[in-house]
Protein backbone atom coordinates (compact mmCIF):
# COMPACT_ATOMS: atom_id res chain seq x y z
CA UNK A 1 99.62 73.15 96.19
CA UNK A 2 100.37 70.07 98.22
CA UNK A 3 100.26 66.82 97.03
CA UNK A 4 97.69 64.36 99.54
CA UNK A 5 98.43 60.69 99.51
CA UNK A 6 94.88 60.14 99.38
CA UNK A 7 95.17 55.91 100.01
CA UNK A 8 97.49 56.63 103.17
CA UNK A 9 95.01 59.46 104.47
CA UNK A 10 92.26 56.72 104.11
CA UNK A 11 93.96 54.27 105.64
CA UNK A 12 95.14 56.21 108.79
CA UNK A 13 91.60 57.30 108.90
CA UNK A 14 89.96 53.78 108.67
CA UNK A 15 92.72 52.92 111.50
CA UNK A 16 91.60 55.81 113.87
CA UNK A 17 87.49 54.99 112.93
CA UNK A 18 88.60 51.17 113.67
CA UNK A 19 89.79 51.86 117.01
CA UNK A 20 87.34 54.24 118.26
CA UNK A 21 84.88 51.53 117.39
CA UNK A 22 86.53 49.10 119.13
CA UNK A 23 86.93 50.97 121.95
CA UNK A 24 83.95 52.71 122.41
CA UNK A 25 83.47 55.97 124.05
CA UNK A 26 87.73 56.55 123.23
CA UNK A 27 88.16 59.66 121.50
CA UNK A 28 89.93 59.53 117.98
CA UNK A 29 91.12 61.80 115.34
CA UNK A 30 90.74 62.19 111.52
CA UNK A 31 93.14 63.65 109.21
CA UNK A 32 90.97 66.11 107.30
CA UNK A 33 90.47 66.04 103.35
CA UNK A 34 89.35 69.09 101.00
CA UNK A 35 90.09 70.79 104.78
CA UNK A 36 86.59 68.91 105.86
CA UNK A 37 87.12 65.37 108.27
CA UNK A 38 83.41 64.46 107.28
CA UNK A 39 84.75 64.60 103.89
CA UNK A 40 87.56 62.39 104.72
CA UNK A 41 86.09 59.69 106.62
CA UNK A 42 83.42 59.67 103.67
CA UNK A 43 86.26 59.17 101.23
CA UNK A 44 87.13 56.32 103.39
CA UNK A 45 84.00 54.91 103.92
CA UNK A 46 81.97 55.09 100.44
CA UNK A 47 83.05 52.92 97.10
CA UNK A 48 81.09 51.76 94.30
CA UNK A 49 79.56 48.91 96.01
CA UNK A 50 77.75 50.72 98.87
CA UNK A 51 75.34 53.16 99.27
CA UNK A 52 74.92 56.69 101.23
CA UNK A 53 72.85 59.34 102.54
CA UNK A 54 73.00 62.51 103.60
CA UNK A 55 71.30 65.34 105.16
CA UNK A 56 73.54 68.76 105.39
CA UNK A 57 75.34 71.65 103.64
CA UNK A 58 78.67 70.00 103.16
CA UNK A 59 80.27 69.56 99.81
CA UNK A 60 79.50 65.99 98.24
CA UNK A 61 79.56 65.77 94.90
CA UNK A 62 83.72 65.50 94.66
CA UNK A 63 83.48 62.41 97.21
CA UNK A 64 80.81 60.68 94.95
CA UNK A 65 83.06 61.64 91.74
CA UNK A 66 86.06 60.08 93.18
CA UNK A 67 84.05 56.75 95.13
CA UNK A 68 81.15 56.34 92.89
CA UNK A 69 78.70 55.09 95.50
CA UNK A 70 74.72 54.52 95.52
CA UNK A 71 72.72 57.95 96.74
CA UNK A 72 69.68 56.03 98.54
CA UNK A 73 66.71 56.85 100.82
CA UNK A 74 67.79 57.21 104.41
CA UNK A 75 66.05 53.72 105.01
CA UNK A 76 67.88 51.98 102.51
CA UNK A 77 71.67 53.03 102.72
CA UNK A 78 74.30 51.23 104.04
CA UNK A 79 75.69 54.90 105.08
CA UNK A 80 73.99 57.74 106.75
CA UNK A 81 75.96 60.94 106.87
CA UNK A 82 74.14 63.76 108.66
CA UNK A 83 75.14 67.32 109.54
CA UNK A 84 73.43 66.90 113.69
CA UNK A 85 72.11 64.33 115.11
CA UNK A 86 68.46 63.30 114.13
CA UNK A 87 66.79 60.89 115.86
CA UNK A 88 63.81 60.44 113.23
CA UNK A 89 66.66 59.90 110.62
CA UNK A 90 68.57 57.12 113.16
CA UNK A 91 65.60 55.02 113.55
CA UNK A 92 65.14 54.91 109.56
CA UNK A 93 68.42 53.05 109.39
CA UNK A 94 68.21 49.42 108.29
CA UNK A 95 69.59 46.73 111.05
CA UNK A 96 70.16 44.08 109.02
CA UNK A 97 68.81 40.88 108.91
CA UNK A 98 69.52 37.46 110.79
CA UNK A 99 70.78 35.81 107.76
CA UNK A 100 72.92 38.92 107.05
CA UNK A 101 73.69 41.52 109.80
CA UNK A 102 76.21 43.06 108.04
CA UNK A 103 73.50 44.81 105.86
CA UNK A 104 72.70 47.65 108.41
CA UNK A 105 73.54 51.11 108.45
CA UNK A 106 76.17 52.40 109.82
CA UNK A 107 75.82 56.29 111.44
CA UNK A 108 78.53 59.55 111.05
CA UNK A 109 76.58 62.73 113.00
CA UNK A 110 78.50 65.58 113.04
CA UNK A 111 78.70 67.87 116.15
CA UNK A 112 79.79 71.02 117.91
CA UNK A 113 81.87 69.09 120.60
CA UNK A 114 81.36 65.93 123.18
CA UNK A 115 79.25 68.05 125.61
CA UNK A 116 76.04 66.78 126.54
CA UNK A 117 74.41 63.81 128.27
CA UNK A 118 76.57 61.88 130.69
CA UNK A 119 76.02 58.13 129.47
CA UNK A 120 77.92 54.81 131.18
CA UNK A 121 78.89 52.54 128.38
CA UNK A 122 79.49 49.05 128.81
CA UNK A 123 80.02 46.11 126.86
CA UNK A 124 82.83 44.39 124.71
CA UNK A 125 86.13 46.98 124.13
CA UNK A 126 85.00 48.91 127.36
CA UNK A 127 87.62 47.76 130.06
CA UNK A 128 84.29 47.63 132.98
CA UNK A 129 82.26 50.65 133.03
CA UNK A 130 83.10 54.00 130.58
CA UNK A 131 81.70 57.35 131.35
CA UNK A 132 81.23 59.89 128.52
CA UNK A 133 79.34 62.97 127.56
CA UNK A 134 77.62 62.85 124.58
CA UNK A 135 75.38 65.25 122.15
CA UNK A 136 72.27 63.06 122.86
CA UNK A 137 69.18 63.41 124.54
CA UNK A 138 67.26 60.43 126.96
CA UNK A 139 65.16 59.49 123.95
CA UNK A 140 68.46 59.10 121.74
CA UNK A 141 69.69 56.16 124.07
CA UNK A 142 66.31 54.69 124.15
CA UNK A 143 66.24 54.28 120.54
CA UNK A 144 70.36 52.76 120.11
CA UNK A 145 69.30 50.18 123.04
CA UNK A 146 66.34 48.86 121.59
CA UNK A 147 67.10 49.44 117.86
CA UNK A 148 70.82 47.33 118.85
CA UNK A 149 69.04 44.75 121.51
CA UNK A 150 68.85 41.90 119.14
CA UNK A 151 72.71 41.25 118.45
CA UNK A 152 74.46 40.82 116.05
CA UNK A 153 71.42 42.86 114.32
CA UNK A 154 71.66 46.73 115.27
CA UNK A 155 73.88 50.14 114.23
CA UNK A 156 77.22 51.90 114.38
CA UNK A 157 77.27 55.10 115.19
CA UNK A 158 80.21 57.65 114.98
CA UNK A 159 80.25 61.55 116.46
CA UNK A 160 82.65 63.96 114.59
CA UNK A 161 83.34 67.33 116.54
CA UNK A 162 84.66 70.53 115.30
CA UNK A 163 88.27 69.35 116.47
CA UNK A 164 88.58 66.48 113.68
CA UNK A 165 87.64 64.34 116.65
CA UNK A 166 85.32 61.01 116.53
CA UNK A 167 83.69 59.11 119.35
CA UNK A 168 81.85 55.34 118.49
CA UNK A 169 79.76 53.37 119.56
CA UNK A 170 79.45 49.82 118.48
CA UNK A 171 76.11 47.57 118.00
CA UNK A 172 77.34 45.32 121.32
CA UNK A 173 77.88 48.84 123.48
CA UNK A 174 74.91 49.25 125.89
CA UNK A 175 74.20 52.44 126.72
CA UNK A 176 72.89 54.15 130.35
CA UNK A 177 72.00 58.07 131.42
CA UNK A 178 73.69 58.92 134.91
């Protein structure tokens, strides 16, 4: 069996989730862990100070072993893992407050692929206009506009695909159907 430098993986990972964030709409890729990336950027993401939540079939219980976090209701984690995207399970997610912002939740959905709705994406990291698909309906980017229209209050929300592959978008990135 190979030996996985577990602290480098995260950190690589973290890099690759940091720059698709700050670039929003750029596509990324995670190094896979227990041959699962949601497993690996959940390894990254969770500790004993935070909580999670999530909605699937994947394999959690070594992640929470080795990170300790909080399991919490879907409205009150600082982490919401989920399988596909769910809308009703998106607007649940906490925002913050004014006082602290930082207390929102932050979104991982995974996905088939990038295919989908063509969106423009604008706003800080985008160099103009960007022009993605994504696996989102109309009534998706209704809800990230208006749920992230009071900045700095608002939600981060990553895409995983079957390739290892992640696409973000930030609280400040507006979103438009073409």
């Amino acid at each position: 069996m190979e030996a996985v430098d577990i602290e480098k993986l995260n950190r690589d990972n973290f890099k690759s989730m940091m720059n698709a964030l700050s670039m929003p709409g750029k596509v990324e890729k995670i190094s896979s862990l227990f041959e699962s990336s949601f497993l690996a950027i959940a390894n990254t993401l969770l500790y004993s100070e935070v909580s999670f939540y999530y909605k699937g079939k994947e394999e959690f219980e070594l992640i929470k072993a080795i990170t300790n976090p909080k399991d919490e209701k879907a409205n009150e984690a600082d982490y919401i893992f989920c399988d596909e995207l769910n809308e009703h399970l998106f607007n649940k997610g906490k925002i913050g407050t004014s006082k602290d912002p930082e207390f929102s939740a932050t979104f991982i959905f995974k996905c088939k692929d990038f295919n989908g709705l063509k969106i423009k994406l604008t706003g800080p990291g985008i160099d103009g206009v960007k022009e993605v698909e994504l696996p989102i309906d109309e009534s998706f980017v209704d809800s990230f506009n208006e749920k992230n229209s009071y900045y700095p209050l608002g939600n981060e929300v990553f895409f995983l695909n079957e390739n290892s592959e992640i696409i973000a978008i930030s609280r400040t990135t507006k979103m438009e159907v073409i």
